[in-house]
C-alpha atoms as a PDB file:
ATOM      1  CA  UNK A   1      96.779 109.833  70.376  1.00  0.00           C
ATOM      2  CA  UNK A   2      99.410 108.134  72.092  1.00  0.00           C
ATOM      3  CA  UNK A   3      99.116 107.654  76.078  1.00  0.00           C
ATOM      4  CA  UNK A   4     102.288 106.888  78.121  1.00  0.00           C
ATOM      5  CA  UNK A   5     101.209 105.944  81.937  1.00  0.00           C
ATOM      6  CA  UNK A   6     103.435 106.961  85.070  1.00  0.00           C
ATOM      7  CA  UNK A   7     102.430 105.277  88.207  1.00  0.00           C
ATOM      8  CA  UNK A   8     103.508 103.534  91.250  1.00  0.00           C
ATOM      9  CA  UNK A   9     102.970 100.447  93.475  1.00  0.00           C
ATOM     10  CA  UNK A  10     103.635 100.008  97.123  1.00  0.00           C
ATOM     11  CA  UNK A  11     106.437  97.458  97.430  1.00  0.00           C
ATOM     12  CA  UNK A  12     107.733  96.640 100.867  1.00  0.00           C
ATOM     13  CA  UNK A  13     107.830 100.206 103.079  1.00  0.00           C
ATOM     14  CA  UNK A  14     107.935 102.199  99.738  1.00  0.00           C
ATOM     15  CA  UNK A  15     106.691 102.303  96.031  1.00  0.00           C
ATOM     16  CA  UNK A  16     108.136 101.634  92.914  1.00  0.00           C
ATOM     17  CA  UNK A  17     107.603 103.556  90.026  1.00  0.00           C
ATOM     18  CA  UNK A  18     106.353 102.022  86.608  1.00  0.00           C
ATOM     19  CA  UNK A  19     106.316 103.267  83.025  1.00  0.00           C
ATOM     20  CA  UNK A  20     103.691 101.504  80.623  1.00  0.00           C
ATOM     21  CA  UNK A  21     103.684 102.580  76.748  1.00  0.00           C
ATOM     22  CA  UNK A  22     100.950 102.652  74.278  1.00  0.00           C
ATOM     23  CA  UNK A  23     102.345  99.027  72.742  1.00  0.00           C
ATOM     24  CA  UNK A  24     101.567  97.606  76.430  1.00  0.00           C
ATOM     25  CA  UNK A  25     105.442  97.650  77.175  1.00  0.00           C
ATOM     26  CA  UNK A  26     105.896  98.559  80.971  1.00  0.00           C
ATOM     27  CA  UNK A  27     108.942  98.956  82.990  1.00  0.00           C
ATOM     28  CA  UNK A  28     109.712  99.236  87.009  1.00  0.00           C
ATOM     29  CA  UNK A  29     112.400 100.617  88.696  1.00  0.00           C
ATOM     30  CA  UNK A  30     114.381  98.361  90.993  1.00  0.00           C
ATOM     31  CA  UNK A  31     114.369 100.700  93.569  1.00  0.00           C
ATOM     32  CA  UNK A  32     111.701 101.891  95.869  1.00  0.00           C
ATOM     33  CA  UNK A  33     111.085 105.428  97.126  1.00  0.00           C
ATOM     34  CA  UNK A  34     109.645 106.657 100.173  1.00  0.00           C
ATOM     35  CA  UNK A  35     106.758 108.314  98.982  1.00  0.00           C
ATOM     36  CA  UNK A  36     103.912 107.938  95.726  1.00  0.00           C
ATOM     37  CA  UNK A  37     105.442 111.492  94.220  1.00  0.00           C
ATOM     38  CA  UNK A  38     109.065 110.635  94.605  1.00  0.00           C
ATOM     39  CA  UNK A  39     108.320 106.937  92.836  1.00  0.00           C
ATOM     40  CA  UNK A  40     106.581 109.368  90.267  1.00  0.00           C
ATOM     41  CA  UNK A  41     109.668 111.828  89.309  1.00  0.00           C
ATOM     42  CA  UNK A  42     111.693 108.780  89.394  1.00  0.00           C
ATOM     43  CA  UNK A  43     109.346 107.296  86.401  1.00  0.00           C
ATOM     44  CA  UNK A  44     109.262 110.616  84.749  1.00  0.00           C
ATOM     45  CA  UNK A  45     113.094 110.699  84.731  1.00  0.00           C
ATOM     46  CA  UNK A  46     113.000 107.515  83.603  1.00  0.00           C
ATOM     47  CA  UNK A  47     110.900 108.524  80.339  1.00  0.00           C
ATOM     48  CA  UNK A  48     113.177 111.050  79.907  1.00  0.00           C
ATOM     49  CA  UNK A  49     116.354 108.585  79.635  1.00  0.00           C
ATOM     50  CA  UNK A  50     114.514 106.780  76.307  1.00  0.00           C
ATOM     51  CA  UNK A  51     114.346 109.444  73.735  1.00  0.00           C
ATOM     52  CA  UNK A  52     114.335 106.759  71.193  1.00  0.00           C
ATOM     53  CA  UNK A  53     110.979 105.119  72.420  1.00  0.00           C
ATOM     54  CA  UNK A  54     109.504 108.977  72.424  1.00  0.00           C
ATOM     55  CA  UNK A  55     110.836 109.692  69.440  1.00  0.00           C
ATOM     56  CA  UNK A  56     109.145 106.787  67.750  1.00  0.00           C
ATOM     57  CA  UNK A  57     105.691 107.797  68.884  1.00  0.00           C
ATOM     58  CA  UNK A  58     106.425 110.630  66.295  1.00  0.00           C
ATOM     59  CA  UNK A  59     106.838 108.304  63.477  1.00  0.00           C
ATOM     60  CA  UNK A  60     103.898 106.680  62.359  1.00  0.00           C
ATOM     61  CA  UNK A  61     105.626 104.403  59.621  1.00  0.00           C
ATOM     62  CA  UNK A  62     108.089 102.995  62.552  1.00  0.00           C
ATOM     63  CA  UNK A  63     106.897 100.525  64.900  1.00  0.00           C
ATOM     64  CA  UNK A  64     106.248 101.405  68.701  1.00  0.00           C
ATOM     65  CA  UNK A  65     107.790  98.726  70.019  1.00  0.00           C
ATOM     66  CA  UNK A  66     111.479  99.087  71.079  1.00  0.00           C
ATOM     67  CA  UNK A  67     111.413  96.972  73.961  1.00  0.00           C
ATOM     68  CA  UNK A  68     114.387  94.958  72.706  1.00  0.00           C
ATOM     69  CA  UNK A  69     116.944  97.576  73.403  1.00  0.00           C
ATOM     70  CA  UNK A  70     115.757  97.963  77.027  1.00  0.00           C
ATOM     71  CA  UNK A  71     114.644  95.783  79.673  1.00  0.00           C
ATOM     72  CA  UNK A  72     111.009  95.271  80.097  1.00  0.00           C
ATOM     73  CA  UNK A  73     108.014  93.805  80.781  1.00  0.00           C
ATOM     74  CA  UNK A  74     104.491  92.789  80.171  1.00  0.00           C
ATOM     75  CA  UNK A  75     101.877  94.208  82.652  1.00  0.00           C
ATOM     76  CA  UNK A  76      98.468  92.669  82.469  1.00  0.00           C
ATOM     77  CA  UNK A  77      95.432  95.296  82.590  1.00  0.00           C
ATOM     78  CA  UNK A  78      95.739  99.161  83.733  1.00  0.00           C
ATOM     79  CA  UNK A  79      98.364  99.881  86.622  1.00  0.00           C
END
């Protein structure tokens, strides 16, 4: 079973919402939000923008990893 992980960090007065995949691919937004569950939508409507990277998690014979056609990172241990 894949798990795809929504969560924020406080950055200056706000938080900022990350996206981590199964492959260890994570993503923040540039902005921050005033509040933990507005930094959350903002990840889930993030997700939503890469049906590509969801759709792959479908495929078993294609890799996870798509992290060349959008801008990423690599987060070390659980958010």
């Amino acid at each position: 079973m894949s798990t795809i992980q929504l969560a924020t960090t406080a950055k200056g007065n706000g938080y900022q919402a990350i996206v981590t995949f199964p492959d260890g691919v994570s993503m923040s937004s540039a902005e921050t939000y005033p509040s933990v569950a507005e930094a959350m939508a903002a990840a889930a409507m993030k997700l939503l923008d890469m049906p590509e990277r969801l759709a792959a998690l479908d495929r078993p014979e294609a890799p996870v990893n798509l992290g060349a056609s959008i801008p990423c990172s690599r987060r070390n241990g659980p958010a």
